[in-house]
N, C-alpha and C. Protein backbone atom coordinates (compact mmCIF):
# COMPACT_ATOMS: atom_id res chain seq x y z
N UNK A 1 72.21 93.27 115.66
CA UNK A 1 71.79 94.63 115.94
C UNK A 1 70.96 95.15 114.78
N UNK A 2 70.09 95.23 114.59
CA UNK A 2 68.75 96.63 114.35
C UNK A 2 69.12 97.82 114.02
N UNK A 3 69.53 98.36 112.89
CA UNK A 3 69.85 99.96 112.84
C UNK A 3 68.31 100.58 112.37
N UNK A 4 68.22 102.18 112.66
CA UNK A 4 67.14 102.52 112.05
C UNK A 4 67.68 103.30 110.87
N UNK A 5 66.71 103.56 110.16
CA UNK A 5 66.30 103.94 108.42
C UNK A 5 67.27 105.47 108.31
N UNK A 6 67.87 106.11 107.52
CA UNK A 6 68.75 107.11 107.50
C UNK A 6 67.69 108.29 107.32
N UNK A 7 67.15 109.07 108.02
CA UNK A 7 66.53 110.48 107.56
C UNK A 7 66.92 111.95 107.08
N UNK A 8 66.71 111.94 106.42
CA UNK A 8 66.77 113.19 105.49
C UNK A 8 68.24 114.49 106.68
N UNK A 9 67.71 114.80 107.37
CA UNK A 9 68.71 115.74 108.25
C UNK A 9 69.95 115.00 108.54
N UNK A 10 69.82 113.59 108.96
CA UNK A 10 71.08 112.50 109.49
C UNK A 10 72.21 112.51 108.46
N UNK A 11 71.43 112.72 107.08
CA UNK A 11 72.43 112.38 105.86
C UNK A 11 73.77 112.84 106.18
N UNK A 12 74.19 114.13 106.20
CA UNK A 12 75.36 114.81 106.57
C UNK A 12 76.34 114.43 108.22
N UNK A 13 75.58 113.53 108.54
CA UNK A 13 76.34 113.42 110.19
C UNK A 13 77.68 112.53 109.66
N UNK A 14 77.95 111.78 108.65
CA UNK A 14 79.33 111.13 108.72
C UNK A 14 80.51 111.96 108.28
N UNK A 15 81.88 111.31 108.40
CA UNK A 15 82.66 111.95 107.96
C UNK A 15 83.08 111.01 106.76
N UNK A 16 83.72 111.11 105.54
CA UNK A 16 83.83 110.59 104.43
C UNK A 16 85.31 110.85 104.20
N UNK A 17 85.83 109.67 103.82
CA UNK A 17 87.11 109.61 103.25
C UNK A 17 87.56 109.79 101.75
N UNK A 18 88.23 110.94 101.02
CA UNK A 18 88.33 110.90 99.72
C UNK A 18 89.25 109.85 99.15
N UNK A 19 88.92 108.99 98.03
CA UNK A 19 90.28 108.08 97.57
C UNK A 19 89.95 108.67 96.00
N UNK A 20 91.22 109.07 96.15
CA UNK A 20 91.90 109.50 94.60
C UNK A 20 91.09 108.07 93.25
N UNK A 21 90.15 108.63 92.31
CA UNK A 21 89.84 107.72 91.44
C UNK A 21 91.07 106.79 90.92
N UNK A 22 91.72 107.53 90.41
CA UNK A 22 93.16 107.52 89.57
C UNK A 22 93.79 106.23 90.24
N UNK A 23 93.70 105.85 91.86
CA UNK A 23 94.24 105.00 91.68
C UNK A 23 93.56 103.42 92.09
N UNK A 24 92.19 103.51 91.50
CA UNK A 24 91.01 102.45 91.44
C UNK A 24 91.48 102.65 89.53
N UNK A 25 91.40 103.31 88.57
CA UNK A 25 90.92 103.09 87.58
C UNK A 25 92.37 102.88 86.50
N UNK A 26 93.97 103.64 86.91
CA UNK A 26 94.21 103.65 85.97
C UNK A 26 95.43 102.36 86.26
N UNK A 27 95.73 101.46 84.65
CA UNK A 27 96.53 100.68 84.81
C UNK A 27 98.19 100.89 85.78
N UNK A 28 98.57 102.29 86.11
CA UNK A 28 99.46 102.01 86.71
C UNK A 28 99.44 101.73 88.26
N UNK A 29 98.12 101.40 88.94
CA UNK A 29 98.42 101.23 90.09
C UNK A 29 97.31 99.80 90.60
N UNK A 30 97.55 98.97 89.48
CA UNK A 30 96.81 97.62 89.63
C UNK A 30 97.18 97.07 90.26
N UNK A 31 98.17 97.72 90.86
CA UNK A 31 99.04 96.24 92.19
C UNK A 31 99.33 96.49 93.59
N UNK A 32 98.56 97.63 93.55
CA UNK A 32 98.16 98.25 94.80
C UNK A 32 96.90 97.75 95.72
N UNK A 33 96.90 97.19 96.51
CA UNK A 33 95.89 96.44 97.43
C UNK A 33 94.49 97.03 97.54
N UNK A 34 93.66 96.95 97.86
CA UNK A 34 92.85 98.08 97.88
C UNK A 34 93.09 98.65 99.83
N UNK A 35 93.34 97.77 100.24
CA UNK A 35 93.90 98.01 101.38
C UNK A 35 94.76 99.41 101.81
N UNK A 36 95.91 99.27 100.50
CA UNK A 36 97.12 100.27 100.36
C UNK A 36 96.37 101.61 99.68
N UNK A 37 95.38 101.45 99.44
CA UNK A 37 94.58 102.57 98.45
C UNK A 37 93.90 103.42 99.97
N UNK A 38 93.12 102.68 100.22
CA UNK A 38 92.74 103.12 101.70
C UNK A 38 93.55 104.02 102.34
N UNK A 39 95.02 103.23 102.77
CA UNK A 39 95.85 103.76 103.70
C UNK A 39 96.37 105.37 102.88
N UNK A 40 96.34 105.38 101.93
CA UNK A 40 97.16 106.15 100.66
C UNK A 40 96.01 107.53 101.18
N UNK A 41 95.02 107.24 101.10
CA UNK A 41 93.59 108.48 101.35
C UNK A 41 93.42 108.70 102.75
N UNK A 42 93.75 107.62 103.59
CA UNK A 42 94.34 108.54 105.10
C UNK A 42 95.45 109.31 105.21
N UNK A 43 96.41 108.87 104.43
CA UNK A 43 97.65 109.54 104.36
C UNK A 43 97.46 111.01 104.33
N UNK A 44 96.52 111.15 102.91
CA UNK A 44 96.55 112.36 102.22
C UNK A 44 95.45 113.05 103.38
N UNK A 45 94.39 112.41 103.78
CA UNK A 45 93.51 113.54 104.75
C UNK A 45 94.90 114.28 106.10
N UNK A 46 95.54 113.00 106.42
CA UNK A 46 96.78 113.93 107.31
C UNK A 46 97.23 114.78 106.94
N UNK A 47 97.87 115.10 105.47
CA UNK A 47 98.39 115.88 105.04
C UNK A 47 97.95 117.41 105.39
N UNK A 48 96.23 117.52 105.37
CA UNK A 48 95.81 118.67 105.71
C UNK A 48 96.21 119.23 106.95
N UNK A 49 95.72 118.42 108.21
CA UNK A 49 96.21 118.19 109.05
C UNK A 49 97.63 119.11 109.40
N UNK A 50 98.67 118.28 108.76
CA UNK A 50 100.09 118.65 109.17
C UNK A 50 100.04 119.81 108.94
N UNK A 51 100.02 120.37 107.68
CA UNK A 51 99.86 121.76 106.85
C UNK A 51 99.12 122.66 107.73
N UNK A 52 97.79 122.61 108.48
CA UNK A 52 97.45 123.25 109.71
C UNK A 52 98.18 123.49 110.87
N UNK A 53 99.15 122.39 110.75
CA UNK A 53 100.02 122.44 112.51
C UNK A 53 101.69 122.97 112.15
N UNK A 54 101.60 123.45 110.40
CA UNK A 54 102.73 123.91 110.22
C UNK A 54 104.45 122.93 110.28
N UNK A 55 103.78 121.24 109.97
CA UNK A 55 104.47 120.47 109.73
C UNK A 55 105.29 120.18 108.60
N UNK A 56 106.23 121.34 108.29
CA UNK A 56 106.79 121.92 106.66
C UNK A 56 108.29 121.68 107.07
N UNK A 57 109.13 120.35 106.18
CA UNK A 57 110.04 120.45 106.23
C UNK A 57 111.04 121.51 106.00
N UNK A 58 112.27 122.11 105.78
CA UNK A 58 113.27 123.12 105.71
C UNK A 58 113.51 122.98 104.00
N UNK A 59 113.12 122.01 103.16
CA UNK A 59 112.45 122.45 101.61
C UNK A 59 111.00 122.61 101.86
N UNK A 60 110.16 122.88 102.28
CA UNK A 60 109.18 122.83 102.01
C UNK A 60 107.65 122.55 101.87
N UNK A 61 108.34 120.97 101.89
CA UNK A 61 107.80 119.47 101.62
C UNK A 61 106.65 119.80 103.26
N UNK A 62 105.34 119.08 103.18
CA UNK A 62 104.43 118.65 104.54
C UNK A 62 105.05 117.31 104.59
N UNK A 63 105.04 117.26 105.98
CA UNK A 63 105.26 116.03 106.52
C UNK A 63 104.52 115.46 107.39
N UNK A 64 103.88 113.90 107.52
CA UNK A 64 103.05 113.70 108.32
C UNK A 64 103.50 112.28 109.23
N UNK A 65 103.07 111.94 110.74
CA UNK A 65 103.09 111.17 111.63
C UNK A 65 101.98 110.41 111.72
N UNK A 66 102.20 109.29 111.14
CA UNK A 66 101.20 108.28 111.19
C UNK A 66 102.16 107.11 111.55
N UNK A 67 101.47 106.22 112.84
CA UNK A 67 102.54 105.74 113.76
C UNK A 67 102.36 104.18 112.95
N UNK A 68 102.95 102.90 113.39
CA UNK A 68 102.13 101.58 112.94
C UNK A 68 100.92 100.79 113.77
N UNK A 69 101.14 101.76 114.97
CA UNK A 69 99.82 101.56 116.08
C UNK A 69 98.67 102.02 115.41
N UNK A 70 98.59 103.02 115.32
CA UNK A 70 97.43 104.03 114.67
C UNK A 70 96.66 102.83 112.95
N UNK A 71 98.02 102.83 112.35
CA UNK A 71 97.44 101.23 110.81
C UNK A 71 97.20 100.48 111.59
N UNK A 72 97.48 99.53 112.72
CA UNK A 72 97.13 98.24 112.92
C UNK A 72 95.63 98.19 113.66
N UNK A 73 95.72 99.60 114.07
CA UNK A 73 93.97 99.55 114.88
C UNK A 73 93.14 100.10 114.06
N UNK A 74 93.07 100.69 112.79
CA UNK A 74 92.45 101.58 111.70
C UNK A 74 91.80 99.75 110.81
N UNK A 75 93.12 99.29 110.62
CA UNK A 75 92.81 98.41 109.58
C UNK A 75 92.89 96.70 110.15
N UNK A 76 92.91 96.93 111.78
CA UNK A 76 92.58 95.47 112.47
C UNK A 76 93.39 94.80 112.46
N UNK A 77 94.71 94.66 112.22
CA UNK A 77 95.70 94.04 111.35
C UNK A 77 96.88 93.51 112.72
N UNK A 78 97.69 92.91 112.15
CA UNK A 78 99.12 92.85 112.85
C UNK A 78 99.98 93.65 112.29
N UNK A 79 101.10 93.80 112.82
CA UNK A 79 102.28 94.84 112.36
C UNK A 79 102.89 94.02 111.50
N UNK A 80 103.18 92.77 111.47
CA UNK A 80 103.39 92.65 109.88
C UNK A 80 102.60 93.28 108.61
N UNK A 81 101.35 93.34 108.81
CA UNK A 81 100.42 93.87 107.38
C UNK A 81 100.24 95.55 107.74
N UNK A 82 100.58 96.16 108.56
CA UNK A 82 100.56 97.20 108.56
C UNK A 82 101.88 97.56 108.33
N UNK A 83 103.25 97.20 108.04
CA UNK A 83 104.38 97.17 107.45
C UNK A 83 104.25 97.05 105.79
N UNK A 84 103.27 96.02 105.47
CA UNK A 84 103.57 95.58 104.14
C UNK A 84 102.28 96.64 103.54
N UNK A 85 101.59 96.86 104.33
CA UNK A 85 100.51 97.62 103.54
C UNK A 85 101.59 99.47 103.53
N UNK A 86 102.22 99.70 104.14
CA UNK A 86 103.38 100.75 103.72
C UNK A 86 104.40 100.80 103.30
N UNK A 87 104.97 99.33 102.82
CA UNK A 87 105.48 99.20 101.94
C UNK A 87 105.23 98.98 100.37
N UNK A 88 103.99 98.96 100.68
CA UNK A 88 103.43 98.91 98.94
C UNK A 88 103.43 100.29 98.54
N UNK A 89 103.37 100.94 99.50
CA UNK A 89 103.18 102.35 99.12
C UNK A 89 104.46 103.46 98.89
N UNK A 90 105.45 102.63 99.49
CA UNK A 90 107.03 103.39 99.39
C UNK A 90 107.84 103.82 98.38
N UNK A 91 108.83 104.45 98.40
CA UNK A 91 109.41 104.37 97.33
C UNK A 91 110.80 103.44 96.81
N UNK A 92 110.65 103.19 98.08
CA UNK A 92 111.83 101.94 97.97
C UNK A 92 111.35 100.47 97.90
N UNK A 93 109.84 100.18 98.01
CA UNK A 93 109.60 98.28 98.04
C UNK A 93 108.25 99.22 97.16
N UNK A 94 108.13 99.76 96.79
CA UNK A 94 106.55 99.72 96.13
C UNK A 94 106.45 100.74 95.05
N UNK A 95 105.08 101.68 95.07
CA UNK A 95 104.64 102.42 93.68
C UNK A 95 105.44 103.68 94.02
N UNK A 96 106.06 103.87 95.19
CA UNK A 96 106.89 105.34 95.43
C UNK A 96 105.50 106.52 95.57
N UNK A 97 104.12 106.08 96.58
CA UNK A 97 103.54 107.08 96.72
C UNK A 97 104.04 108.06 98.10
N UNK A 98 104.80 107.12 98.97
CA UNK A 98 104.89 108.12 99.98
C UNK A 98 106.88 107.41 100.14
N UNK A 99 107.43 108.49 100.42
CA UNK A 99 108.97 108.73 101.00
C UNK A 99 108.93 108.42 103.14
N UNK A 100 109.74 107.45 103.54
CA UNK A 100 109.76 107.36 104.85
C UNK A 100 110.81 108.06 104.96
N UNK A 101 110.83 109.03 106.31
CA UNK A 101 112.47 109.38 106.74
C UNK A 101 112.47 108.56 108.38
N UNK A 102 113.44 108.04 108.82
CA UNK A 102 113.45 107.87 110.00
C UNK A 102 114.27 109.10 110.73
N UNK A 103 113.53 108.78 111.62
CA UNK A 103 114.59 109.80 112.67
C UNK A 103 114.80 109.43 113.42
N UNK A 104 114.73 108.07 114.08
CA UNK A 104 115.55 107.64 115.17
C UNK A 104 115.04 107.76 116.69
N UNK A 105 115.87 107.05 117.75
CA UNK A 105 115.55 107.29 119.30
C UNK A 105 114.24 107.52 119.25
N UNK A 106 113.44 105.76 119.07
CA UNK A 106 112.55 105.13 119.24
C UNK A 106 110.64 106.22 118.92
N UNK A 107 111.53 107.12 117.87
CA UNK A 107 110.51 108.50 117.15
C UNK A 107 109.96 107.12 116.03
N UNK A 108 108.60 107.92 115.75
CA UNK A 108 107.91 107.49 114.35
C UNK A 108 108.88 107.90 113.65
N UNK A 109 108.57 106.96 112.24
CA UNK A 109 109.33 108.00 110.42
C UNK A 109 108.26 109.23 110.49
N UNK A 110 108.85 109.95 109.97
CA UNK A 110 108.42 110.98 109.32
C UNK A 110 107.26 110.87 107.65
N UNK A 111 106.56 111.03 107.03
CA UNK A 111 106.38 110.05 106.20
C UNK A 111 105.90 111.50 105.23
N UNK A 112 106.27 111.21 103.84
CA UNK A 112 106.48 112.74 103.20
C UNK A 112 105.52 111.90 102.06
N UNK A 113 103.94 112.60 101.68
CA UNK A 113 102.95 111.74 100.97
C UNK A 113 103.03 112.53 99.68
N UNK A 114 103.48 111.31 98.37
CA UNK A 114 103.61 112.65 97.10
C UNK A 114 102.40 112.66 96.46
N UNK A 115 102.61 113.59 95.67
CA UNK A 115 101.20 113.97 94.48
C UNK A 115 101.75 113.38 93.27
N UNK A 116 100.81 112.12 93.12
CA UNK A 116 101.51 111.37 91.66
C UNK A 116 100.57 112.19 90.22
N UNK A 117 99.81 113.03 90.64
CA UNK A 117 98.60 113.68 89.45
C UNK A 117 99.50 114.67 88.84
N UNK A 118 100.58 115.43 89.13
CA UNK A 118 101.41 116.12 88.61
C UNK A 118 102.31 115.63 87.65
């Protein structure tokens, strides 16, 4: 396929994903996939998201629904690597960027995304 040349007005038509520098540059998160870095900056665009739809746990906390259907078609994958790519990110098998809660009767986790810049 043939694409044509980007013009001046087109520039602005995409949508852009932010990924936190901090965790491309600093030694504590060298063991993070770049994969898991990815998933980490969808996380956080949900976050807005939830916070719009008033998805505020009873402390406080935003909480967001990101299913393993939604990772395995984002990032092409099988549900094994869309498991391990959120487990790198946990706080129980990985860097502790995001907390899972389950809730049960075949519901998504709940998935509570922290701010490690604080």
């Amino acid at each position: 396929m043939e694409y044509k040349y980007m013009k001046n007005e087109e520039s602005e038509q995409f949508t852009f994903l932010r990924v936190p520098k901090k965790l491309l540059t600093d030694e504590a998160f060298k063991k993070l996939s770049l994969e898991s870095i990815v998933l980490y900056s969808l996380l956080l665009e949900r976050v807005e998201l939830s916070k719009k739809n008033n998805w505020i746990d009873e402390e406080g906390r935003v909480y967001i629904i990101f299913t393993l259907t939604e990772i395995m078609d984002i990032f092409r994958c099988s549900e094994p690597k869309a498991i391990k790519l959120l487990n790198e990110l946990d706080t129980k098998r990985g860097m502790g960027l995001i907390e899972r809660k389950r809730q049960g009767l075949c519901k998504p986790d709940l998935i509570y995304v922290k701010n490690f810049v604080l």
